[in-house]
Protein backbone atom coordinates (compact mmCIF):
# COMPACT_ATOMS: atom_id res chain seq x y z
CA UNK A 1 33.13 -30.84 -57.90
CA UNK A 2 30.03 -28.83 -59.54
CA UNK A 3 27.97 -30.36 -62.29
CA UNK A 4 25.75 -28.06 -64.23
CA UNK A 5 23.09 -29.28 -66.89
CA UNK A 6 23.07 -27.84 -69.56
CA UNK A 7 20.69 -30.20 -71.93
CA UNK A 8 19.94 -33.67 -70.89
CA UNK A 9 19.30 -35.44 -73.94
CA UNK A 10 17.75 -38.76 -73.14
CA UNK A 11 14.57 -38.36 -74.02
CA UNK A 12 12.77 -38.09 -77.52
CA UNK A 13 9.24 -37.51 -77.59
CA UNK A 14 7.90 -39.76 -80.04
CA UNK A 15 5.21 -38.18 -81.39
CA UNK A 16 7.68 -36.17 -83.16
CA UNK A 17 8.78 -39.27 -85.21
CA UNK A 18 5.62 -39.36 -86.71
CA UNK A 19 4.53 -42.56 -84.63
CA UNK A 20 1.20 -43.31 -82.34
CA UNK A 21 2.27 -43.68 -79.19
CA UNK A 22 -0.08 -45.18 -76.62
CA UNK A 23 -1.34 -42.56 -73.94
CA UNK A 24 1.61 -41.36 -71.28
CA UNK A 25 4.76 -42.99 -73.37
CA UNK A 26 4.97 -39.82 -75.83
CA UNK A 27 8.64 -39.47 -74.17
CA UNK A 28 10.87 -42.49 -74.25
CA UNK A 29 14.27 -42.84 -73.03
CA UNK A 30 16.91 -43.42 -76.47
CA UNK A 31 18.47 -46.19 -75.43
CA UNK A 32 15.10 -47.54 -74.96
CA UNK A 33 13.32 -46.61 -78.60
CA UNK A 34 17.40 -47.74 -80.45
CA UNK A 35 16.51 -50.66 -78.29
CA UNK A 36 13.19 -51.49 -79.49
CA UNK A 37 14.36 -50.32 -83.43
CA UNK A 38 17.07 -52.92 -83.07
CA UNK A 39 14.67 -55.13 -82.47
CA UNK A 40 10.97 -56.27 -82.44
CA UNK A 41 8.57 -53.54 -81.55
CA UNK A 42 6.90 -55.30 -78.81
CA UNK A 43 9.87 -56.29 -77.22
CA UNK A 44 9.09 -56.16 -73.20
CA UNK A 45 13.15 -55.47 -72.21
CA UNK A 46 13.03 -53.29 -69.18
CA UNK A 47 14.28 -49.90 -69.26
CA UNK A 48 16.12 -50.53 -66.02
CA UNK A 49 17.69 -53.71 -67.87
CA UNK A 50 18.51 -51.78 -71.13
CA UNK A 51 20.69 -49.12 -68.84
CA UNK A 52 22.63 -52.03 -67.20
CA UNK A 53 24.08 -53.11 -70.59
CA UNK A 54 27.79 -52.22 -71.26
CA UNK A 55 27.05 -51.73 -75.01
CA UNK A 56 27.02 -49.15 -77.52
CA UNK A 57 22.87 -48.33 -77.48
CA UNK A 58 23.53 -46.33 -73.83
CA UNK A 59 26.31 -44.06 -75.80
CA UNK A 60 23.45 -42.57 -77.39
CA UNK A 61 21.24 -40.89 -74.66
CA UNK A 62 23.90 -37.93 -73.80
CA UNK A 63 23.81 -35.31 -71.37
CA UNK A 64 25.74 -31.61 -71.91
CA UNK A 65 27.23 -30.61 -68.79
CA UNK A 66 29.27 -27.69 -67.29
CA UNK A 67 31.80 -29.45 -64.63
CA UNK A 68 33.62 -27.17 -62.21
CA UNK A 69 36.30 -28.95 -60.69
CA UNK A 70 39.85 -29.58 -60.26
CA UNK A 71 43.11 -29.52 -62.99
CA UNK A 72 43.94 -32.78 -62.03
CA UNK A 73 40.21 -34.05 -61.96
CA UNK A 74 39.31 -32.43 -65.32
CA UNK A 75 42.52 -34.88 -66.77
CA UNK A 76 40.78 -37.71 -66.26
CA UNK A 77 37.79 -37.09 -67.86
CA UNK A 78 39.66 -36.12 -71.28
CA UNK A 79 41.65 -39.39 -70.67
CA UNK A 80 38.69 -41.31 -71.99
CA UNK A 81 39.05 -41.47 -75.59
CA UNK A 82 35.53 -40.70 -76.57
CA UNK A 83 35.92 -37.29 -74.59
CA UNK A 84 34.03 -34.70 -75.88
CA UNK A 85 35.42 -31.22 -74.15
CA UNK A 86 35.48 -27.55 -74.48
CA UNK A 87 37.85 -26.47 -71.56
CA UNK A 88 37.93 -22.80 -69.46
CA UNK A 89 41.33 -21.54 -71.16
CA UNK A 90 43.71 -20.31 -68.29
CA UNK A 91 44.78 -17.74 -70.26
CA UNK A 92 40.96 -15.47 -69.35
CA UNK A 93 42.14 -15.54 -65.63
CA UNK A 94 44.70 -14.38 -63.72
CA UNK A 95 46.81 -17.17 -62.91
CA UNK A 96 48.12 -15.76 -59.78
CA UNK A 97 44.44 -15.54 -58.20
CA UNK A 98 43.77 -19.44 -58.70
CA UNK A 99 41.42 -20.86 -56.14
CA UNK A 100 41.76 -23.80 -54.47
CA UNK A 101 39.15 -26.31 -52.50
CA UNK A 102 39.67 -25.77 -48.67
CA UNK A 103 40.08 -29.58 -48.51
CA UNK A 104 43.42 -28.71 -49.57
CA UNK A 105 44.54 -26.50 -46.95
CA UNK A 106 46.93 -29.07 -45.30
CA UNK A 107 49.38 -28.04 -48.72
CA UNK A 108 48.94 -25.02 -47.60
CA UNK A 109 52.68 -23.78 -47.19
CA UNK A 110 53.51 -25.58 -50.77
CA UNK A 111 50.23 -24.17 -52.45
CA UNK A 112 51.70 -20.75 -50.79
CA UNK A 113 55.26 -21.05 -52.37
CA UNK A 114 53.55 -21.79 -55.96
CA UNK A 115 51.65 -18.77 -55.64
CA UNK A 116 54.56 -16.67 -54.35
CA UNK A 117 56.72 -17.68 -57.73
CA UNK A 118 54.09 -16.36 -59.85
CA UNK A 119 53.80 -13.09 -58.31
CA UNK A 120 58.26 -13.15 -58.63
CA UNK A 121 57.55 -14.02 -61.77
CA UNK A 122 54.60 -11.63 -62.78
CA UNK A 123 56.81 -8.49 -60.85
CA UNK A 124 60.55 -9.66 -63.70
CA UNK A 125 58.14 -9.21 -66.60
CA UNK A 126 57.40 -13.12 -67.35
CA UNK A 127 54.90 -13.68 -70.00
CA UNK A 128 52.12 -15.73 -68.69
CA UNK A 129 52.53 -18.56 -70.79
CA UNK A 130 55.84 -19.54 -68.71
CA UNK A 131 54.49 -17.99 -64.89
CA UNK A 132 51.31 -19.91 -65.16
CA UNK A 133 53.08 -23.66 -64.97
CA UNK A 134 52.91 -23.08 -61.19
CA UNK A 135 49.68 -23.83 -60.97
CA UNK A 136 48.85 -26.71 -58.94
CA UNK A 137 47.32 -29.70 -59.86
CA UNK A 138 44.37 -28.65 -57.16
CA UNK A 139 43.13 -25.52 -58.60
CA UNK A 140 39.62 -25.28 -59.67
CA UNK A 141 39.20 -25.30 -63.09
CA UNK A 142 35.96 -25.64 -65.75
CA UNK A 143 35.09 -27.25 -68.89
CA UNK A 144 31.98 -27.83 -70.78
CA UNK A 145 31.90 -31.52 -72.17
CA UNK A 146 28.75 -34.38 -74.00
CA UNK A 147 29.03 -37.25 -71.70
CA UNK A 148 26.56 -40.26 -72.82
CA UNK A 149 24.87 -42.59 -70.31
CA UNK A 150 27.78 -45.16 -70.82
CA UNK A 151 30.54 -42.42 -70.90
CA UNK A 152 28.76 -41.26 -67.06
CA UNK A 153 29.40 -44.71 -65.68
CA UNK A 154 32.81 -45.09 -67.00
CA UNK A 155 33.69 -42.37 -64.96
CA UNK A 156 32.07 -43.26 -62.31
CA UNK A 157 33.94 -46.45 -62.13
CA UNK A 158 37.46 -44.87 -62.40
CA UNK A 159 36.41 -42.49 -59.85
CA UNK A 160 35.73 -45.14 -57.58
CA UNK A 161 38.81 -46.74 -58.13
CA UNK A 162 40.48 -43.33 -57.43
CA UNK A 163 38.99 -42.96 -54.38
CA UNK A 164 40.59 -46.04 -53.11
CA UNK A 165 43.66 -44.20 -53.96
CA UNK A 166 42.91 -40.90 -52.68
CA UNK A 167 39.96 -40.28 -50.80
CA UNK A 168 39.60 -36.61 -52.52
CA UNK A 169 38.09 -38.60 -55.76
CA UNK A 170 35.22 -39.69 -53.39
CA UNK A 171 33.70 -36.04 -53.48
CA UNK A 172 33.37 -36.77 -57.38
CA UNK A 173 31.80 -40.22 -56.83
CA UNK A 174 29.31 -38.64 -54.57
CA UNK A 175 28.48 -35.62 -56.64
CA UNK A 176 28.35 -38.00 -59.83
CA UNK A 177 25.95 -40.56 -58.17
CA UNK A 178 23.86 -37.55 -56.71
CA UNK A 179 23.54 -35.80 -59.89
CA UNK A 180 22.49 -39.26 -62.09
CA UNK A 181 22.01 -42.34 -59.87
CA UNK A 182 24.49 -44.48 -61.54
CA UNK A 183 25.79 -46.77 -58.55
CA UNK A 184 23.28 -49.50 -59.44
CA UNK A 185 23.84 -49.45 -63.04
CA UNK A 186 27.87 -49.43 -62.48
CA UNK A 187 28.24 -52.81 -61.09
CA UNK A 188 27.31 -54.45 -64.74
CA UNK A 189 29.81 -52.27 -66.11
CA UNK A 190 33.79 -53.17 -67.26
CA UNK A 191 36.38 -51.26 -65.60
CA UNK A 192 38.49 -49.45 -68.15
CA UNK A 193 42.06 -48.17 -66.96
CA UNK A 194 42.64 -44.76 -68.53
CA UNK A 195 45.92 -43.68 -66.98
CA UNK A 196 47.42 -47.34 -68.17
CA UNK A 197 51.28 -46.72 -66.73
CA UNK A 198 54.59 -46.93 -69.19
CA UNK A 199 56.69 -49.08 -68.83
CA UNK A 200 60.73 -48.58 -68.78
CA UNK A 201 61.47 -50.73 -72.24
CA UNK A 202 58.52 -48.46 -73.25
CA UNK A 203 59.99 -45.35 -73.22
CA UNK A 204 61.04 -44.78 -77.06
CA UNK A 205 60.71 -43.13 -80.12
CA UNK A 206 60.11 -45.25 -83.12
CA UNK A 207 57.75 -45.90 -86.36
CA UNK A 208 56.22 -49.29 -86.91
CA UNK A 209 54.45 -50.06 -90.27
CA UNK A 210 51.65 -47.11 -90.47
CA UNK A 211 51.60 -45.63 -86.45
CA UNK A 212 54.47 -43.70 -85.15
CA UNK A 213 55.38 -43.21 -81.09
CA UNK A 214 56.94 -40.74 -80.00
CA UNK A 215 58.27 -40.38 -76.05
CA UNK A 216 59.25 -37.66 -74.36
CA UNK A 217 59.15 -36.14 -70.90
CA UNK A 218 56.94 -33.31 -70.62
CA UNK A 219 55.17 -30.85 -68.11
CA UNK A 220 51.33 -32.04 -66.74
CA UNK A 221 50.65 -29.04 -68.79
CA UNK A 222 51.86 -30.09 -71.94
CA UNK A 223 50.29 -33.71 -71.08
CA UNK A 224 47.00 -31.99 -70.77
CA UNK A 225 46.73 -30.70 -74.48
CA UNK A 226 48.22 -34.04 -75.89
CA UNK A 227 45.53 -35.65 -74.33
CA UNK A 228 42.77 -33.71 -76.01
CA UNK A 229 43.45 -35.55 -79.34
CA UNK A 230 41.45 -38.66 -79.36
CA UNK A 231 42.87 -40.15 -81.86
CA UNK A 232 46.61 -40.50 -79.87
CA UNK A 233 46.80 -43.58 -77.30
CA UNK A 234 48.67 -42.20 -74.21
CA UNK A 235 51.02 -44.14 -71.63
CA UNK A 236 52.61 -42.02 -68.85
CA UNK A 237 53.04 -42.46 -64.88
CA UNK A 238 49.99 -39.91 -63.89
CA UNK A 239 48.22 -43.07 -61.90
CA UNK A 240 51.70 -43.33 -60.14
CA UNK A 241 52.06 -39.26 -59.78
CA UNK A 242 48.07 -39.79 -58.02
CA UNK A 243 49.50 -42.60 -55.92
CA UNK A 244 52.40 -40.75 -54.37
CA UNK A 245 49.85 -38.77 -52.38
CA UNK A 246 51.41 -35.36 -52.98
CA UNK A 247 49.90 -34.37 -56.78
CA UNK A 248 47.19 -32.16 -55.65
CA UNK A 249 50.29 -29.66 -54.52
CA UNK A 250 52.45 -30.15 -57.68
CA UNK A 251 52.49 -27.36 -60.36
CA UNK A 252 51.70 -28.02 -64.20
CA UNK A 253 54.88 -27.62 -64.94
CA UNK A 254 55.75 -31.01 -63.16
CA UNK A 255 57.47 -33.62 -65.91
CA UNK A 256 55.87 -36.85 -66.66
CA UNK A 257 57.25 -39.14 -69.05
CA UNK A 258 54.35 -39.88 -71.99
CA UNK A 259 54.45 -41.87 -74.81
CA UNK A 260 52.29 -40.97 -77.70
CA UNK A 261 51.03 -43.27 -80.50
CA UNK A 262 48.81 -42.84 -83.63
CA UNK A 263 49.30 -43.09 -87.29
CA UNK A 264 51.43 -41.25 -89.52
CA UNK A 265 48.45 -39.81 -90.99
CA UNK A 266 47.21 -38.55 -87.58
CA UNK A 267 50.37 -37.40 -86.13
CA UNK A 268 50.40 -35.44 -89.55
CA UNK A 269 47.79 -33.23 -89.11
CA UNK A 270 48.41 -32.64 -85.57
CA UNK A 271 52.23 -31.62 -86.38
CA UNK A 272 50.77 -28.79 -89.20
CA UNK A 273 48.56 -27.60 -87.15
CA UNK A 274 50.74 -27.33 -84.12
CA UNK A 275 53.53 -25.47 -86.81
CA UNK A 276 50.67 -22.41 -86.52
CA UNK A 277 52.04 -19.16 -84.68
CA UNK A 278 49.10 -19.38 -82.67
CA UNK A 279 48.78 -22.90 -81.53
CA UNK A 280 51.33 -23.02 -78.97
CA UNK A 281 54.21 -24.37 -80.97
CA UNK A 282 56.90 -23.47 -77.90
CA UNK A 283 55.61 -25.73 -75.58
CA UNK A 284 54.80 -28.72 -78.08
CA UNK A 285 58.79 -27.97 -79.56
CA UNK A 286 59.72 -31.29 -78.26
CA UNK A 287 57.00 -33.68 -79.64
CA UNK A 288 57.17 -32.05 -83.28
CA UNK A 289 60.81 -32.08 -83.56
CA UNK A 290 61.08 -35.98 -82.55
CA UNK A 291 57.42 -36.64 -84.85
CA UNK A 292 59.30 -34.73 -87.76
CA UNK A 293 61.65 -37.62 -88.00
CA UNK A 294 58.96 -39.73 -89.48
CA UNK A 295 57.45 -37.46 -91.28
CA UNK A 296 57.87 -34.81 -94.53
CA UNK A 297 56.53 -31.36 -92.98
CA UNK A 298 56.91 -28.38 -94.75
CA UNK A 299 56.19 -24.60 -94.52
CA UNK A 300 52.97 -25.38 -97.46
CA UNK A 301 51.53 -27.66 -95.01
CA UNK A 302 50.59 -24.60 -92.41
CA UNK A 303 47.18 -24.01 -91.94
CA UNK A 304 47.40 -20.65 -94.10
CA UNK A 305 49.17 -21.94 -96.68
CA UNK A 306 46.29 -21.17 -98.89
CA UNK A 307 46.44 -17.49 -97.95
CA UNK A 308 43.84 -17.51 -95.53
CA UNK A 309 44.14 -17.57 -91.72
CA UNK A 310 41.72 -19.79 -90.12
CA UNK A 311 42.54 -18.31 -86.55
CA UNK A 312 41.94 -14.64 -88.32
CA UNK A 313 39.98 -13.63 -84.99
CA UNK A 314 42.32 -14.78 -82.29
CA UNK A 315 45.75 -13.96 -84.17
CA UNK A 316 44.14 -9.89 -84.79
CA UNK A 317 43.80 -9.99 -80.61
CA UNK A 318 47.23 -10.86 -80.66
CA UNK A 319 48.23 -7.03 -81.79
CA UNK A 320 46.56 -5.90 -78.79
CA UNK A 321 47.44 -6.15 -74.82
CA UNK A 322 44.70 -8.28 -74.41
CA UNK A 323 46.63 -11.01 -75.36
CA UNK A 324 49.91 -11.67 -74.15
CA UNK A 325 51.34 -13.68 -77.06
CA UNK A 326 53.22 -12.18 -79.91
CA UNK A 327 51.52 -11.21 -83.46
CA UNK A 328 51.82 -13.70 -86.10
CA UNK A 329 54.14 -12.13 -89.19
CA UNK A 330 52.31 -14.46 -91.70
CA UNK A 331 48.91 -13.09 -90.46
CA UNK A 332 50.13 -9.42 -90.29
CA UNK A 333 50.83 -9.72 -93.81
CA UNK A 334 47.94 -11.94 -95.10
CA UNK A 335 45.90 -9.48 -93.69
CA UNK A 336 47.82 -6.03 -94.04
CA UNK A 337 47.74 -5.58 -90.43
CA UNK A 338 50.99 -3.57 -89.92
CA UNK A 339 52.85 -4.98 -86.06
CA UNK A 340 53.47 -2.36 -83.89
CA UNK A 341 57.33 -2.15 -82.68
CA UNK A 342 56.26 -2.57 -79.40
CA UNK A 343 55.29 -6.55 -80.10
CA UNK A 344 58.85 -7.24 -81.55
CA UNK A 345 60.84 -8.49 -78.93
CA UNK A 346 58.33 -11.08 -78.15
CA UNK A 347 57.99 -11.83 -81.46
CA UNK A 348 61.52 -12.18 -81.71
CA UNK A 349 61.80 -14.22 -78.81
CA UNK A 350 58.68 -16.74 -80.18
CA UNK A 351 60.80 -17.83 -83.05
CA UNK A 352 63.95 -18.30 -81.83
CA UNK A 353 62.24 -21.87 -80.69
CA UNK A 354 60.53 -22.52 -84.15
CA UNK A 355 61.58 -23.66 -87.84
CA UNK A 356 63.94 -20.91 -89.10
CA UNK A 357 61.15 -20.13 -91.67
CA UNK A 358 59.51 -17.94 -89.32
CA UNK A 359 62.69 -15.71 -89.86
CA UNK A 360 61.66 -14.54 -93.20
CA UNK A 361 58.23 -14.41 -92.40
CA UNK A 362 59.45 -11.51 -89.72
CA UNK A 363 61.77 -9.65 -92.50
CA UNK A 364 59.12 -9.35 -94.21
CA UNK A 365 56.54 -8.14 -92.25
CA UNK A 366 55.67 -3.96 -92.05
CA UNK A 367 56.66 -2.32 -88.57
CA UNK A 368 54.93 0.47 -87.08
């Protein structure tokens, strides 16, 4: 694991508040000045003591961070529910040239075979979407996420709970404690379980008052983007893929049962936004189909369906080979953007798995 500062935010120099502050304390630590504004202004709580609270004043003192590390790494940290992450998309490098940590060598011969499939599969004319699922589970990836003085030591629990499990995670624990010192802080903190397991009477599909669950087995991959939304609370057997021993030679594509919950409001706007040609509908075909059930979704309730695409920039790459999806036929026409014949069979082939009134969409659209 790498950690990269980008902006510690802990401090605050006071003087920029407009106060007096006495000579050498014109920076203060924020959990330390919310402390104090919670309470009297001579209170005489050490700093050290303030840290070691498992309470909401150390969410505010933050640092940005840019964390290279592995797939299967980078899923826990968007586990917690307070994530806050912009991820590397896979879709800027060449999947077939992923790098792996040499700790790993001893998959070797399975790491081989994964990388051997996407080359078959790059050489038949696979888009990249579909060849890239053999990634495993121990390739380095990056993100860029806020991670507040609480948030650090939550992690640093888990990790130390992982390493129990699989002495890998103890590289993280020592890079985390290296970068921020939080061992002596951790042991006043709770444990929270973010992979909590499902269960087998668990595994269903169902609406109950205002929140709607919906289960399905799904790649890592897919598992990995579900995650990212905060507002759903995830059960699924990742702890127990971890435990096995083997998941740092697995592929994305490996299935996992999940079971998602949020409200019916929630799982609303995920499902329009998901209905977009250029959010990845194929892949998330299964949750939106069962979610649907519960739900009324309808072609108004696309993200254009005001007459203006919100994903303008990305969808115009998309009638260029720098992207390897297919043009959107709403988009070509919202914005005159004629598709060149070339794109059709993809775009063919991308809504043969969505609602049928893509079909129109594609009548309708001007062909070059």
């Amino acid at each position: 694991m790498k950690i990269d500062i980008i902006s510690d935010d802990r401090l605050v120099k006071v003087s920029e508040l407009e106060w007096d502050p006495p000579a050498g304390k014109e920076n203060k630590n924020l959990s330390r000045l919310c402390w104090e504004l919670s309470r009297s202004p001579d209170d005489k709580t050490p700093l050290d003591t303030i840290l070691s609270i498992d309470a909401p004043v150390n969410e505010i003192p933050s640092y940005v961070l840019n964390i290279e590390c592995t797939i299967l790494e980078r899923e826990i940290f968007a586990s917690f529910r307070d994530h806050v992450m912009w991820a590397r998309t896979s879709r800027v490098d060449a999947p077939s040239e992923f790098e792996v940590d040499p700790y790993f060598d001893k998959y070797k011969p399975e790491i081989s075979k994964l990388r051997e499939k996407i080359d078959k599969s790059i050489s038949k004319g696979v888009i990249q979407d579909e060849y890239r699922m053999f990634i495993p589970l121990s390739s380095k990836t990056s993100f860029s996420t806020r991670i507040s003085w609480r948030g650090l030591i939550k992690i640093y629990k888990f990790f130390e709970y992982l390493s129990g499990i699989d002495e890998y995670f103890s590289v993280g624990l020592s890079k985390l404690e290296k970068e921020f010192g939080l061992k002596r802080y951790a042991k006043n903190y709770s444990f929270v379980d973010v992979l909590p397991p499902i269960l087998p009477n668990e595994e269903i599909s169902e609406k109950s008052g205002p929140m709607i669950t919906v289960f399905q087995k799904m790649p890592i991959a897919l598992r990995a983007q579900v995650v990212r939304h905060r507002n759903f609370i995830i059960h699924d057997n990742l702890k127990q893929i971890i435990e096995n021993g083997d998941a740092w030679a697995k592929p994305i594509k490996t299935e996992m049962p999940v079971s998602i919950s949020a409200s019916a409001e929630f799982w609303k706007t995920v499902v329009n936004k998901r209905q977009c040609w250029i959010a990845q509908y194929g892949i998330w075909g299964g949750i939106i189909k069962e979610a649907q059930k519960y739900l009324d979704i309808s072609e108004q309730d696309l993200p254009c369906a005001g007459g203006f695409c919100p994903y303008t920039r990305d969808a115009e790459i998309r009638h260029t080979d720098d992207d390897p999806g297919a043009p959107c036929p709403i988009q070509s026409k919202l914005d005159n953007m004629p598709v060149s014949k070339k794109y059709l069979p993809s775009i063919i082939k991308e809504a043969s798995y969505r609602p049928k009134f893509w079909q129109k969409h594609i009548n309708e659209m001007e062909v070059l």
